[in-house]
N, C-alpha and C. Protein backbone atom coordinates (compact mmCIF):
# COMPACT_ATOMS: atom_id res chain seq x y z
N UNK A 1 0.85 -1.20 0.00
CA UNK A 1 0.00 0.00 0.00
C UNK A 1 0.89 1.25 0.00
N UNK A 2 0.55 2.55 -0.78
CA UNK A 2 1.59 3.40 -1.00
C UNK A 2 0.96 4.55 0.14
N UNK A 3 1.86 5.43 0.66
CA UNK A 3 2.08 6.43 1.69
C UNK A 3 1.28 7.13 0.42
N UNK A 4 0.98 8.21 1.94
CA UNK A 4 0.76 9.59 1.12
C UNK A 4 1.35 10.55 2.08
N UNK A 5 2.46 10.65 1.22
CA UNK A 5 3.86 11.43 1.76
C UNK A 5 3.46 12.97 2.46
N UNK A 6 2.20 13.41 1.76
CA UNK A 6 1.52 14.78 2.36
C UNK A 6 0.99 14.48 3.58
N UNK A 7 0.68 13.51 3.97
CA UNK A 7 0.10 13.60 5.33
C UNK A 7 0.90 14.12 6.44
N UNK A 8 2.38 13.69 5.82
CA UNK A 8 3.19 13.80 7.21
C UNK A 8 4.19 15.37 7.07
N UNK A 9 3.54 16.01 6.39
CA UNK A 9 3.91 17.23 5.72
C UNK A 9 3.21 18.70 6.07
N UNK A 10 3.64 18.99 7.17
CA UNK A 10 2.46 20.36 7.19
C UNK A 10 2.53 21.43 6.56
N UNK A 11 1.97 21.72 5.41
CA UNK A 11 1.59 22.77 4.35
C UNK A 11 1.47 23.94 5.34
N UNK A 12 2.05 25.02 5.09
CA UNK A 12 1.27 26.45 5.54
C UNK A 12 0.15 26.82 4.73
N UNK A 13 -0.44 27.45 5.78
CA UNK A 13 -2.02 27.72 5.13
C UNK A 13 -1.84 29.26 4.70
N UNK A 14 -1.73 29.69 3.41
CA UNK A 14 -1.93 30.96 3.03
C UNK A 14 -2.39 30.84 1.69
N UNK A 15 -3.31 32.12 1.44
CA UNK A 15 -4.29 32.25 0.41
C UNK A 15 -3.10 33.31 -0.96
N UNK A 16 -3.87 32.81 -1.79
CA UNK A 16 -2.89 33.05 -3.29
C UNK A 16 -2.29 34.56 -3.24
N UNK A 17 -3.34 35.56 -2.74
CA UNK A 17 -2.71 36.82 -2.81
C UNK A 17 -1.76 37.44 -1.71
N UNK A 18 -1.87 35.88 -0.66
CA UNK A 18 -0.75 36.42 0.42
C UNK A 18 0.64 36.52 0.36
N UNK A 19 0.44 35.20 -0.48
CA UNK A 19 1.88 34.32 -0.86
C UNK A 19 3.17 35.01 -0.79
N UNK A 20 3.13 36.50 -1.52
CA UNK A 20 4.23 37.27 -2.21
C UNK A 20 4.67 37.55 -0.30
N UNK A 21 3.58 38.80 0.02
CA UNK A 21 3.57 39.27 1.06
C UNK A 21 4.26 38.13 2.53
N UNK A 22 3.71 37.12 2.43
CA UNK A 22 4.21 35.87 3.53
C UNK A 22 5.93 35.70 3.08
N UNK A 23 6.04 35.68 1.91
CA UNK A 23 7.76 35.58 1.63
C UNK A 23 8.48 36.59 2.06
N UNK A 24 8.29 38.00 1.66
CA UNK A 24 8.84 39.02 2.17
C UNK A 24 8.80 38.77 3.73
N UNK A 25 7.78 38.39 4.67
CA UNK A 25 8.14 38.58 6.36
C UNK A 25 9.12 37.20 6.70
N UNK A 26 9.24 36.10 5.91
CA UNK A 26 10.30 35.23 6.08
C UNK A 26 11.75 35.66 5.33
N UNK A 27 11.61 36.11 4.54
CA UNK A 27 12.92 37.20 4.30
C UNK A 27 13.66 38.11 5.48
N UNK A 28 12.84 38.85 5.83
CA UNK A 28 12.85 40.01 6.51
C UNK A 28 13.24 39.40 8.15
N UNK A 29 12.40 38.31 8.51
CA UNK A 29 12.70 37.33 9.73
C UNK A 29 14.47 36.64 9.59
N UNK A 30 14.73 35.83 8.36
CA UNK A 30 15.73 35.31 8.12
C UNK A 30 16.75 36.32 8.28
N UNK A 31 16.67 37.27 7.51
CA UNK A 31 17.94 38.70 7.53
C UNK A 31 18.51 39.02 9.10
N UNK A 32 17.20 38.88 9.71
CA UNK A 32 17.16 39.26 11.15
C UNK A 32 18.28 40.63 11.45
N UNK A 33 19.24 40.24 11.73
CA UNK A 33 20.38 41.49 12.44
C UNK A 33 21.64 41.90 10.82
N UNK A 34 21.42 41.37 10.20
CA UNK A 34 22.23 41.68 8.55
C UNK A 34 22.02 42.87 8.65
N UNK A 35 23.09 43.77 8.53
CA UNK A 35 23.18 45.65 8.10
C UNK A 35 22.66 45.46 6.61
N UNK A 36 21.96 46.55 6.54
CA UNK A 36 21.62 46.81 4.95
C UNK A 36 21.78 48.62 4.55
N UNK A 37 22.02 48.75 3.44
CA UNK A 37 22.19 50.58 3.83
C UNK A 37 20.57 50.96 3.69
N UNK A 38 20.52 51.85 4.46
CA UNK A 38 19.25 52.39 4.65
C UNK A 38 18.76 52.85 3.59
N UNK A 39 17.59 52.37 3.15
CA UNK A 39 17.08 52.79 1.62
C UNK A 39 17.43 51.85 0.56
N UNK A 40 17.93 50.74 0.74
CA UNK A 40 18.33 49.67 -0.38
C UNK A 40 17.23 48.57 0.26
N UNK A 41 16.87 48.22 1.38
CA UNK A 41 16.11 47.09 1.65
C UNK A 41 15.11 46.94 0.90
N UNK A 42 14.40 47.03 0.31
CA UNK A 42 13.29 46.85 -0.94
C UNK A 42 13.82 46.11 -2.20
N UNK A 43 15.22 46.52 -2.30
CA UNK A 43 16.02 46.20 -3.41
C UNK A 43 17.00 44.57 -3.08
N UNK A 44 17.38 44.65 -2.35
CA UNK A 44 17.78 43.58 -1.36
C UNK A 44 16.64 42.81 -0.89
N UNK A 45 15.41 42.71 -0.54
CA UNK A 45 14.99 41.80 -0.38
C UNK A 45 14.16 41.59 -1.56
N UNK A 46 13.93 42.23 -2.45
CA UNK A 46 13.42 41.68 -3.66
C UNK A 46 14.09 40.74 -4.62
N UNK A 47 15.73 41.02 -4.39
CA UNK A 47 16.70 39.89 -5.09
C UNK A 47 16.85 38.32 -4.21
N UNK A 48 16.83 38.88 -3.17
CA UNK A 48 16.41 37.46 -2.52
C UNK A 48 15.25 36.76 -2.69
N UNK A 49 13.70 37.61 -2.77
CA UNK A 49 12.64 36.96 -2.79
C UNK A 49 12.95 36.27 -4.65
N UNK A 50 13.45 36.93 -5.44
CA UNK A 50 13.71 36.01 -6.74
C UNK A 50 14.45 34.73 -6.77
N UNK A 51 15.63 35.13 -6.14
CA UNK A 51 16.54 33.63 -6.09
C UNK A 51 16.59 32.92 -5.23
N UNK A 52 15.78 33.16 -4.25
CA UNK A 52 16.14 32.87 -2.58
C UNK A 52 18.05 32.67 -1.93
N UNK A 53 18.22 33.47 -2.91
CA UNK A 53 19.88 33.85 -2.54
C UNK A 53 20.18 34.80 -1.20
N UNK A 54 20.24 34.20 -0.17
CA UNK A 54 20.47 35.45 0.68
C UNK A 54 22.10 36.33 0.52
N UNK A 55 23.04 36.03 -0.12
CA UNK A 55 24.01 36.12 -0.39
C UNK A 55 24.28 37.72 -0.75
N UNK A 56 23.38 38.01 -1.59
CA UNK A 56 22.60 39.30 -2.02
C UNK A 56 22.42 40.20 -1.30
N UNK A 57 21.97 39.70 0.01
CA UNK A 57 22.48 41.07 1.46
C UNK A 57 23.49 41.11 1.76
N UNK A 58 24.51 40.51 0.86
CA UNK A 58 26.02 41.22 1.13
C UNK A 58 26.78 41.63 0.26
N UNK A 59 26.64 40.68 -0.85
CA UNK A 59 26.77 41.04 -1.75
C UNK A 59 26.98 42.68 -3.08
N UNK A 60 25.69 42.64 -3.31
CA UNK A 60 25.20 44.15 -3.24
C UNK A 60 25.64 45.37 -3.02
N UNK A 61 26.38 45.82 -3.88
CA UNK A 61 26.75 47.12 -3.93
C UNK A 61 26.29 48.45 -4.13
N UNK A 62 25.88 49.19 -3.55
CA UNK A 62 25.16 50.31 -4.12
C UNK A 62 26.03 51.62 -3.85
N UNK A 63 25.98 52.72 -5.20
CA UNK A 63 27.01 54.07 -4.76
C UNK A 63 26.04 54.95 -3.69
N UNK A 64 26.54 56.00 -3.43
CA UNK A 64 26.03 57.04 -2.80
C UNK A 64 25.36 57.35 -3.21
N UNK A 65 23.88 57.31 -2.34
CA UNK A 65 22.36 58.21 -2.78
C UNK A 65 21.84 57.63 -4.41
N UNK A 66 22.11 56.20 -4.60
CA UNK A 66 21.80 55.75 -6.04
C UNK A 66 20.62 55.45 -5.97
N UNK A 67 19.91 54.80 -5.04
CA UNK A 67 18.56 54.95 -4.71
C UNK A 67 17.60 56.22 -4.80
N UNK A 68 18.19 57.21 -4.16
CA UNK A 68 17.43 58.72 -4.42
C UNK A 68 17.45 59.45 -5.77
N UNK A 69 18.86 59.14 -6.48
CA UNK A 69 19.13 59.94 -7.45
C UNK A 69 18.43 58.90 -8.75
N UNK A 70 17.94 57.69 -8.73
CA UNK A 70 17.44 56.46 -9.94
C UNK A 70 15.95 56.91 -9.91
N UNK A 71 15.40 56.83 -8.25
CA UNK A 71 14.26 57.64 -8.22
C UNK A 71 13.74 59.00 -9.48
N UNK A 72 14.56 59.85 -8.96
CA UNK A 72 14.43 61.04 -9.83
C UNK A 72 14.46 60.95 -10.92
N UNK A 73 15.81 60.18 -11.34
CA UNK A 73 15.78 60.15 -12.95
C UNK A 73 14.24 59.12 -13.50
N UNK A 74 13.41 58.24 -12.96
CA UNK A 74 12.72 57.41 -13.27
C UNK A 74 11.29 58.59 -13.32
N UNK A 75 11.44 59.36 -12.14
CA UNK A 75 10.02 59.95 -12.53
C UNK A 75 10.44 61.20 -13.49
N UNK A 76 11.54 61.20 -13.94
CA UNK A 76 11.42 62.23 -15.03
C UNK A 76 11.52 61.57 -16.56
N UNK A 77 11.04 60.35 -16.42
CA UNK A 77 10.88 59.56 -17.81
C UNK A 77 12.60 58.27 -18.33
N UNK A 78 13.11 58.85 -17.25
CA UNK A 78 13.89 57.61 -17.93
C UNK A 78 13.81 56.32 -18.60
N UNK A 79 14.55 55.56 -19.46
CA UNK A 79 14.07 54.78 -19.83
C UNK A 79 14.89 53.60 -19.42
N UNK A 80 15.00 52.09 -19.49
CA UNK A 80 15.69 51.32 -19.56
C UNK A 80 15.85 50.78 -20.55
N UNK A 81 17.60 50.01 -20.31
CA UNK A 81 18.54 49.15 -21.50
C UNK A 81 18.58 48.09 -21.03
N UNK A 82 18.33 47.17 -21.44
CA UNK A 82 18.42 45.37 -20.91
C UNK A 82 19.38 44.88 -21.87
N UNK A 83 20.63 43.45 -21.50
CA UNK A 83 20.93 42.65 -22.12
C UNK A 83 20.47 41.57 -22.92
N UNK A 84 19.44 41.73 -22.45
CA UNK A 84 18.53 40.17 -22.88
C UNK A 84 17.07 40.46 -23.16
N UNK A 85 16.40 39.79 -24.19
CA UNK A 85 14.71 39.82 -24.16
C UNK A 85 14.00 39.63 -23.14
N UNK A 86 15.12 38.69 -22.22
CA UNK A 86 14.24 38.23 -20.88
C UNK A 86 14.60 38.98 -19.87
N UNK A 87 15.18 39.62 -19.46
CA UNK A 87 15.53 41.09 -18.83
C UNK A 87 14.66 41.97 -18.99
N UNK A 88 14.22 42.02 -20.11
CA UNK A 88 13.22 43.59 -20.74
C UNK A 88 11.77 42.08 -20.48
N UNK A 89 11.52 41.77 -20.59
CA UNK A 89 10.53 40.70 -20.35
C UNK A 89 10.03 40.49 -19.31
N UNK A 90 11.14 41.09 -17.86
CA UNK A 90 10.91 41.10 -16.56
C UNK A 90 10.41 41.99 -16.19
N UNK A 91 10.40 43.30 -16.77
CA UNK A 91 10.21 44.55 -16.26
C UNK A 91 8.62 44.89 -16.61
N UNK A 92 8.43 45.70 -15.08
CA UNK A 92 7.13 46.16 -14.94
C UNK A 92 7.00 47.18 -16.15
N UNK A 93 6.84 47.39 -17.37
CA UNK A 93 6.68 48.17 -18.15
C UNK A 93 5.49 49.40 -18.29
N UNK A 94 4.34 48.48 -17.59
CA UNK A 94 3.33 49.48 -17.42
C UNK A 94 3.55 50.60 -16.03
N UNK A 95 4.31 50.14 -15.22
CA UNK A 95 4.71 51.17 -14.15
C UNK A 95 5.66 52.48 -14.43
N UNK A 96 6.24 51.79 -15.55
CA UNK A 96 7.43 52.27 -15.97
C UNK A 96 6.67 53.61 -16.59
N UNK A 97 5.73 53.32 -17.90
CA UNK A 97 5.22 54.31 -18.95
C UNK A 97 4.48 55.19 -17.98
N UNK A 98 4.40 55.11 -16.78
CA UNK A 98 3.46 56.05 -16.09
C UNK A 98 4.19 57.41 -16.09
N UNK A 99 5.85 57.23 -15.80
CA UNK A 99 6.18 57.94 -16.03
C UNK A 99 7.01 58.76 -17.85
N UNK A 100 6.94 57.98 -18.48
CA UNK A 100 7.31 58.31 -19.35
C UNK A 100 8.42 57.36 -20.32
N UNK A 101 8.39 56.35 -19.25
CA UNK A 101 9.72 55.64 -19.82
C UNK A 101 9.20 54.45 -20.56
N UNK A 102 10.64 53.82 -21.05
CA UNK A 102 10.34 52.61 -22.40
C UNK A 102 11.61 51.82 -21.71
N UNK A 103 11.41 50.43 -22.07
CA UNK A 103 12.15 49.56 -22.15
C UNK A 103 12.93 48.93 -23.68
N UNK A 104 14.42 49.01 -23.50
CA UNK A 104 14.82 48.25 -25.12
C UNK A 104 15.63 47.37 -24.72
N UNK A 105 15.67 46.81 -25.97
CA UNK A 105 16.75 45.63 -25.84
C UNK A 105 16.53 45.59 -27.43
N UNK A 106 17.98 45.66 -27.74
CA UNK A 106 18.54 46.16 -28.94
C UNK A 106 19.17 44.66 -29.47
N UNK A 107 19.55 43.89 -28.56
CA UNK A 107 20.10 42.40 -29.11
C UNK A 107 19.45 41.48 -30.69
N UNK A 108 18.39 41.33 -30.65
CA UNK A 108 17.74 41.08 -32.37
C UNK A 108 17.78 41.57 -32.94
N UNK A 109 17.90 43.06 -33.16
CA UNK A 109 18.06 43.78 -33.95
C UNK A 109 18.91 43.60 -35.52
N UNK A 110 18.34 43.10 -36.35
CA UNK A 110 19.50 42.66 -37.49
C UNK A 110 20.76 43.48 -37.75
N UNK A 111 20.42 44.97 -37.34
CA UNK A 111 21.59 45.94 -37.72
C UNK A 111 23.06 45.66 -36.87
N UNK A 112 22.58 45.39 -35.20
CA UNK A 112 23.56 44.86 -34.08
C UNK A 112 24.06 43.76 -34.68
N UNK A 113 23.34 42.84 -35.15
CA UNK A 113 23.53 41.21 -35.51
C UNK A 113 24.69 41.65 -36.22
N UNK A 114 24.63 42.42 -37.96
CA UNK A 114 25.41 42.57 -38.69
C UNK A 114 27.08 43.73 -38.30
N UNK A 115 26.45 44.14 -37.25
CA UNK A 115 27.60 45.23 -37.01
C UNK A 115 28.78 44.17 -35.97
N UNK A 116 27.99 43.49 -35.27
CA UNK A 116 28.98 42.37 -34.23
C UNK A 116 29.32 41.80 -35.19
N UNK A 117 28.89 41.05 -35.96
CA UNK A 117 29.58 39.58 -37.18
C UNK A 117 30.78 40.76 -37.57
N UNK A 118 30.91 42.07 -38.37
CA UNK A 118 31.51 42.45 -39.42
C UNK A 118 32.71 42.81 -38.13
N UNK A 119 32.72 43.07 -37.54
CA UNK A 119 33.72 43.63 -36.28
C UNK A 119 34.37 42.50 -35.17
N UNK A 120 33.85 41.15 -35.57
CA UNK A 120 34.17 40.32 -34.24
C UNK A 120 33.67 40.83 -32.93
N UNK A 121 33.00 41.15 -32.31
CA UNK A 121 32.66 41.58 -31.17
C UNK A 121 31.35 41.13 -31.10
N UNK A 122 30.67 41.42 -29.68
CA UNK A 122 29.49 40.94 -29.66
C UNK A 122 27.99 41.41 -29.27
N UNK A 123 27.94 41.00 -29.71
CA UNK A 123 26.17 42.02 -30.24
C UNK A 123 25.84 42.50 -28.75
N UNK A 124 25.77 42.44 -27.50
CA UNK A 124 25.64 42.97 -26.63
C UNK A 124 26.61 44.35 -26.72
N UNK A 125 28.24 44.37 -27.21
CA UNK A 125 28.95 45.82 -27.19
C UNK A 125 28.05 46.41 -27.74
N UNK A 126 27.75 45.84 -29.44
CA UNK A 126 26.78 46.78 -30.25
C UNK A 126 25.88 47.62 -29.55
N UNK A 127 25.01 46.81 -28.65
CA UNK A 127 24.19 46.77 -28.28
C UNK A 127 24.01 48.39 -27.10
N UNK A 128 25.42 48.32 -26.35
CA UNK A 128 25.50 49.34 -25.86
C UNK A 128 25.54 50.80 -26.95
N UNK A 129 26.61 50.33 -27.73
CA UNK A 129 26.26 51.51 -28.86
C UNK A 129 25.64 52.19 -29.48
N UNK A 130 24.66 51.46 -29.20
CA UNK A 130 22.54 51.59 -30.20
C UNK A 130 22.49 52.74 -29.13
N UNK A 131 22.48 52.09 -27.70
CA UNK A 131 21.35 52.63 -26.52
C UNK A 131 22.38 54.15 -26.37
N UNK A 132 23.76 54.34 -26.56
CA UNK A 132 24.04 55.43 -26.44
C UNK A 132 23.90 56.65 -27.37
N UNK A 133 23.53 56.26 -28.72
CA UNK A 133 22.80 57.42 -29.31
C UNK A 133 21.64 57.77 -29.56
N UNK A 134 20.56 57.16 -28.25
CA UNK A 134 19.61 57.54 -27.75
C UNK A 134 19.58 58.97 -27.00
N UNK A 135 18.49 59.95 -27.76
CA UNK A 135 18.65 60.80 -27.05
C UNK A 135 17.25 60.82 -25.60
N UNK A 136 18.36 59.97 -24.60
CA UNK A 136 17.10 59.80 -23.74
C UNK A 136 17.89 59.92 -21.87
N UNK A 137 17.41 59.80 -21.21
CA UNK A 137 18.01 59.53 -19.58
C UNK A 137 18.06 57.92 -19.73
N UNK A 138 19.03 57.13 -19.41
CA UNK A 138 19.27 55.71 -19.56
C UNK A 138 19.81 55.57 -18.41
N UNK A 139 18.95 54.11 -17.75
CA UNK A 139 19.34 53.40 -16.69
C UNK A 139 19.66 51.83 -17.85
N UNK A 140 21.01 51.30 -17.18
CA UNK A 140 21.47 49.97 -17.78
C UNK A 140 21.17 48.90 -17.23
N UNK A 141 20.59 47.77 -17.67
CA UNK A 141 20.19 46.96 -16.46
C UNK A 141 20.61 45.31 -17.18
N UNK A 142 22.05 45.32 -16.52
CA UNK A 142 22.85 44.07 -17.64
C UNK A 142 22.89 43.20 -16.45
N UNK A 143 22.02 41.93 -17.13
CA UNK A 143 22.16 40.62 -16.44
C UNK A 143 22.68 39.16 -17.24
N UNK A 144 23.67 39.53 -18.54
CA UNK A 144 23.98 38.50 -18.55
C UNK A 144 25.25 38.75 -19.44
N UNK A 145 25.49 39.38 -20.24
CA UNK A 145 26.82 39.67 -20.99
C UNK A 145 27.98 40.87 -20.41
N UNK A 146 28.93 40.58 -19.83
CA UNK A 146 30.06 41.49 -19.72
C UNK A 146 30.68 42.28 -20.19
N UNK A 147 30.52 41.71 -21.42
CA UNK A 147 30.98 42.58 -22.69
C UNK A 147 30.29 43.87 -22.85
N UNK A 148 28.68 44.11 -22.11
CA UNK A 148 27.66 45.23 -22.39
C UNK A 148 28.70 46.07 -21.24
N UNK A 149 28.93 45.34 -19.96
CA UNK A 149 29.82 46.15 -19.16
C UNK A 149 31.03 47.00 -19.29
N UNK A 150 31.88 45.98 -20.41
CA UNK A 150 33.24 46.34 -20.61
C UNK A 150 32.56 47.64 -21.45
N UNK A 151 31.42 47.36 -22.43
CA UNK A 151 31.55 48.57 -23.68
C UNK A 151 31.19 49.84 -22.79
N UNK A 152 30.42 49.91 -22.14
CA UNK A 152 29.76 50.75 -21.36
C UNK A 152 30.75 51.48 -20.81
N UNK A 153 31.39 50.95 -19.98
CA UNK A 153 32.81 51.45 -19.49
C UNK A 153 33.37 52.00 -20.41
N UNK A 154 34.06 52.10 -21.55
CA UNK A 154 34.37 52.51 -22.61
C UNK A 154 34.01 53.50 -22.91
N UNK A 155 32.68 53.51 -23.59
CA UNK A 155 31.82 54.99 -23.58
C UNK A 155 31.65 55.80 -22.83
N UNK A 156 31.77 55.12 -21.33
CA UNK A 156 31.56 56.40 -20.41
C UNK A 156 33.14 57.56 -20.60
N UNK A 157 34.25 56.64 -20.22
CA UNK A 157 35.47 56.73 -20.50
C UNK A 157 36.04 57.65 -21.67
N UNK A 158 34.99 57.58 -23.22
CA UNK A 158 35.21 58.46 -24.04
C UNK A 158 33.97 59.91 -24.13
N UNK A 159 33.80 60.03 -23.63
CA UNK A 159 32.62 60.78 -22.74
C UNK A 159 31.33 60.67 -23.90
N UNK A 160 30.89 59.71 -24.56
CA UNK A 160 30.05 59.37 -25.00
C UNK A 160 28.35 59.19 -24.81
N UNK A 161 28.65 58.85 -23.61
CA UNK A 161 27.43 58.41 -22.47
C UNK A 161 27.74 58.51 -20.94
N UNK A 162 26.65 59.04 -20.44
CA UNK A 162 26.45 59.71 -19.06
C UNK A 162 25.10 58.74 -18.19
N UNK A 163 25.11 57.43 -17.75
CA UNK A 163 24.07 57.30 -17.67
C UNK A 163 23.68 57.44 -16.58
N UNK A 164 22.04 57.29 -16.33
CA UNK A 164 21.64 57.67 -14.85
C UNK A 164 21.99 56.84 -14.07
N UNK A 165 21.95 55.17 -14.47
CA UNK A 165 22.54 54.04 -13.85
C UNK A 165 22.83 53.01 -14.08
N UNK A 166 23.61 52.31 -13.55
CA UNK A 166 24.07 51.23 -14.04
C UNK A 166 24.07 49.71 -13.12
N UNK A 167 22.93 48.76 -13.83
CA UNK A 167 22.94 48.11 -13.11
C UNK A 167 23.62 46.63 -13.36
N UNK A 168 24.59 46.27 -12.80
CA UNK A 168 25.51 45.53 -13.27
C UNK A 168 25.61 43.67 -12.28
N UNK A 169 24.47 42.99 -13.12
CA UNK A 169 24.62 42.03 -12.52
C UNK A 169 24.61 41.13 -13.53
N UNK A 170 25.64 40.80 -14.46
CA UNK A 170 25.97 39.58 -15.06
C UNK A 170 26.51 38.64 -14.78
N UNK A 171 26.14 37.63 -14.76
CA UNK A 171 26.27 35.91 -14.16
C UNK A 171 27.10 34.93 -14.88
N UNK A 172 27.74 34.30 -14.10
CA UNK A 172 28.81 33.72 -14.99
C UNK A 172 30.43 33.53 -14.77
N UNK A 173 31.41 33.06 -15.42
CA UNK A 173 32.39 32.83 -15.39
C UNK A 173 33.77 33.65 -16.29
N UNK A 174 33.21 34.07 -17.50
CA UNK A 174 34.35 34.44 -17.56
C UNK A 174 34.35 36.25 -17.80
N UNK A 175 35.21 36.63 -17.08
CA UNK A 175 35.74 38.34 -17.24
C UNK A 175 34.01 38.83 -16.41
N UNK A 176 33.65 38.02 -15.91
CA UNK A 176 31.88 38.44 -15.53
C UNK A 176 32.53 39.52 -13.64
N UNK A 177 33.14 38.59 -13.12
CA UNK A 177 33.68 39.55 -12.06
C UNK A 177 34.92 40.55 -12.06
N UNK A 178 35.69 40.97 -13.49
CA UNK A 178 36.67 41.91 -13.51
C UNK A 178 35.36 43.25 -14.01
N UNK A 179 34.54 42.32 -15.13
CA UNK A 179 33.58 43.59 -15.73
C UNK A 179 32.86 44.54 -14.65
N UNK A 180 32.68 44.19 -13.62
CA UNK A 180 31.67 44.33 -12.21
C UNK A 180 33.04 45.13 -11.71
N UNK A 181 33.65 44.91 -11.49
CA UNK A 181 34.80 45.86 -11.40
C UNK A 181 35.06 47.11 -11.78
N UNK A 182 35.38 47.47 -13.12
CA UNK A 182 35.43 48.32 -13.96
C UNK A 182 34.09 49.06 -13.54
N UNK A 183 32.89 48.78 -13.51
CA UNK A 183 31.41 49.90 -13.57
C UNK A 183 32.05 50.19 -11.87
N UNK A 184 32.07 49.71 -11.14
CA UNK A 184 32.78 50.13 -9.87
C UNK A 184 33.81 51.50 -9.52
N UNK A 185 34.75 51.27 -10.49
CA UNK A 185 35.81 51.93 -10.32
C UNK A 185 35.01 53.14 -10.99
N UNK A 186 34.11 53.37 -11.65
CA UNK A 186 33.74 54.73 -12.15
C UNK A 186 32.93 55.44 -10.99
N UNK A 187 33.70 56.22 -9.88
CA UNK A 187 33.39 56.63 -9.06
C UNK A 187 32.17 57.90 -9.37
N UNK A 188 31.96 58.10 -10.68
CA UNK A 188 30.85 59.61 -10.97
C UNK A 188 29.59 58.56 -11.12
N UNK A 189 29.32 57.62 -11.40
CA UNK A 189 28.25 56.94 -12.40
C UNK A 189 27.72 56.10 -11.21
N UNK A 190 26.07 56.31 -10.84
CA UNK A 190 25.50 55.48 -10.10
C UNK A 190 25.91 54.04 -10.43
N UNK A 191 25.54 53.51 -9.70
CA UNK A 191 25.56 51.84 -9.89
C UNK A 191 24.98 50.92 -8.79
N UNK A 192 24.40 50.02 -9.33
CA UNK A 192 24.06 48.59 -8.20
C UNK A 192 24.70 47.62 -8.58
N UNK A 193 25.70 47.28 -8.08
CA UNK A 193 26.99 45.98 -8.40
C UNK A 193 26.44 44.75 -7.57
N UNK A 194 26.09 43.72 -8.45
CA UNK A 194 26.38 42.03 -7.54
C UNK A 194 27.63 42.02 -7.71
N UNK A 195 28.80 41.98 -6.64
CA UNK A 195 30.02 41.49 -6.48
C UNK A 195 30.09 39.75 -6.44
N UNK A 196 31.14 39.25 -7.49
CA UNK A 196 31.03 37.88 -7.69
C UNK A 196 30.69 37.26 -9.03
N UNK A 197 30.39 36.25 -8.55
CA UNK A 197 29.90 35.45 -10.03
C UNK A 197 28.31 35.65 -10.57
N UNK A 198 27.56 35.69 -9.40
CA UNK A 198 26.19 35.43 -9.37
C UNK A 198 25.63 36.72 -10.12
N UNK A 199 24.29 36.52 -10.45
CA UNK A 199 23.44 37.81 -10.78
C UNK A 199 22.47 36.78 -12.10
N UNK A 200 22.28 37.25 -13.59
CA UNK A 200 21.42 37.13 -14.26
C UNK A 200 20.17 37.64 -14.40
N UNK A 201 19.62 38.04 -16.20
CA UNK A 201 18.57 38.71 -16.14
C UNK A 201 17.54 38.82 -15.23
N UNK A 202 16.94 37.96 -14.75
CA UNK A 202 15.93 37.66 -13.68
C UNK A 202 16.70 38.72 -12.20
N UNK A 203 17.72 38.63 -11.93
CA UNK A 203 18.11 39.54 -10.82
C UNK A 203 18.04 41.24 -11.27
N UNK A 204 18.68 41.47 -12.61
CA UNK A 204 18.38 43.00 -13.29
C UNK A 204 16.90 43.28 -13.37
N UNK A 205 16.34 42.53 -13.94
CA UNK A 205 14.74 43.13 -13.99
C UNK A 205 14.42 43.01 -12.75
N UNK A 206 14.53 42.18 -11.87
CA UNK A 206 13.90 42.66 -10.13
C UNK A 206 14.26 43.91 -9.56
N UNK A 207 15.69 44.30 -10.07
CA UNK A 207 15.96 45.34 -9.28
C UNK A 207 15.36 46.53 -9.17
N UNK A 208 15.24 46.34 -11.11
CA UNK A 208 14.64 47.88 -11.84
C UNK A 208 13.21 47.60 -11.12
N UNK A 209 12.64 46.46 -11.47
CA UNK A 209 10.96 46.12 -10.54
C UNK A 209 11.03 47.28 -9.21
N UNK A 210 12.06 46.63 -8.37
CA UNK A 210 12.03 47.11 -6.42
C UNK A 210 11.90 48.44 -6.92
N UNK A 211 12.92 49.49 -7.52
CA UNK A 211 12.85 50.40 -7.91
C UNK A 211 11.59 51.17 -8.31
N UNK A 212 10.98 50.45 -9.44
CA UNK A 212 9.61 50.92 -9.68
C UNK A 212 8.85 51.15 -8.99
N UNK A 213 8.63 50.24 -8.06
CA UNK A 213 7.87 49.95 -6.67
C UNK A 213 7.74 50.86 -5.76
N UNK A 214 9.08 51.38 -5.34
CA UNK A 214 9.43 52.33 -4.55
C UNK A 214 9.00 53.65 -5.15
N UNK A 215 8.76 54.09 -6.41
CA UNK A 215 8.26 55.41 -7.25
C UNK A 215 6.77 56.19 -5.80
């Protein structure tokens, strides 16, 4: 005769629209005594409630007042740059247009396609290149190519692009933690750094999400 392995299993009892809300107070319980900088916790526990990474409350880098100053630029229409379809796929978009802003992701684009093949490089550099002759306020929100990092760096470097922020969590192994570096060392240019290996689209679009949230 076969078990029924649920019996001996006690389910918590919470209803569908609690669910989100019940994770955040076991977050928030788990963190318990973890320093966080004041004004990032929304942002920090929203990367945890995605990956259940608590790692992320230490992780996590944020510059001076990047929270206050992403704010501003967001309700004055900024827009976002994603690495990936599924990055821009994550993002609250309708929160976003309230204020004025758009989401891109320039990666399919046949023109990027053909400009990376003819140059060796890779359609994510392109990719930064598109979004910098946008005439717009740009927040960066790279969760999976380094290379968007390294170019970015570059442009800022040739004073090309000024952006409002830079959110730098690409996942992975190679040049993924020197690139996280480099957006670092640009002491003028907001930023939210995952230090390490970890991050991916799903962590960039949460962030820009917490962000929205906070509007």
């Amino acid at each position: 005769m076969m078990m029924n392995h649920r019996e001996h299993i006690e389910l918590e009892k919470v209803l569908p629209q609690e669910i989100e809300a019940r994770s955040f107070e076991i977050i928030t319980e788990e963190l318990r005594d973890t320093p966080l900088i004041p004004g990032t916790e929304p942002i920090v526990k929203r990367c945890i409630h995605t990956s259940a990474d608590f790692d992320y409350a230490k992780s996590l880098v944020f510059t001076e007042d990047v929270v206050k100053h992403t704010l501003d630029a967001l309700k004055k229409g900024a827009s976002i740059i994603t690495d990936t379809q599924m990055g821009k796929a994550g993002i609250n978009k309708k929160q976003l247009a309230k204020y004025g802003g758009e989401v891109y992701c320039f990666m399919s684009d046949e023109d990027v396609a053909r400009a990376a093949k003819e140059r060796g490089i890779t359609r994510a550099a392109v990719s930064m290149e598109k979004a910098a002759a946008l005439d717009k306020k740009l927040i960066f929100a790279i969760g999976n190519a380094p290379t968007a990092l390294v170019r970015l760096y570059e442009l800022i470097q040739e004073n090309k692009l000024h952006p409002e922020l830079i959110i730098g969590v690409p996942v992975g192994f190679v040049n993924v933690i020197q690139s996280k570096e480099l957006i670092l060392s640009l002491k003028e240019i907001p930023s939210i750094v995952a230090k390490g290996r970890k991050g991916g689209s799903n962590i960039a679009a949460c962030i820009c999400n917490a962000l929205l949230y906070m509007l």
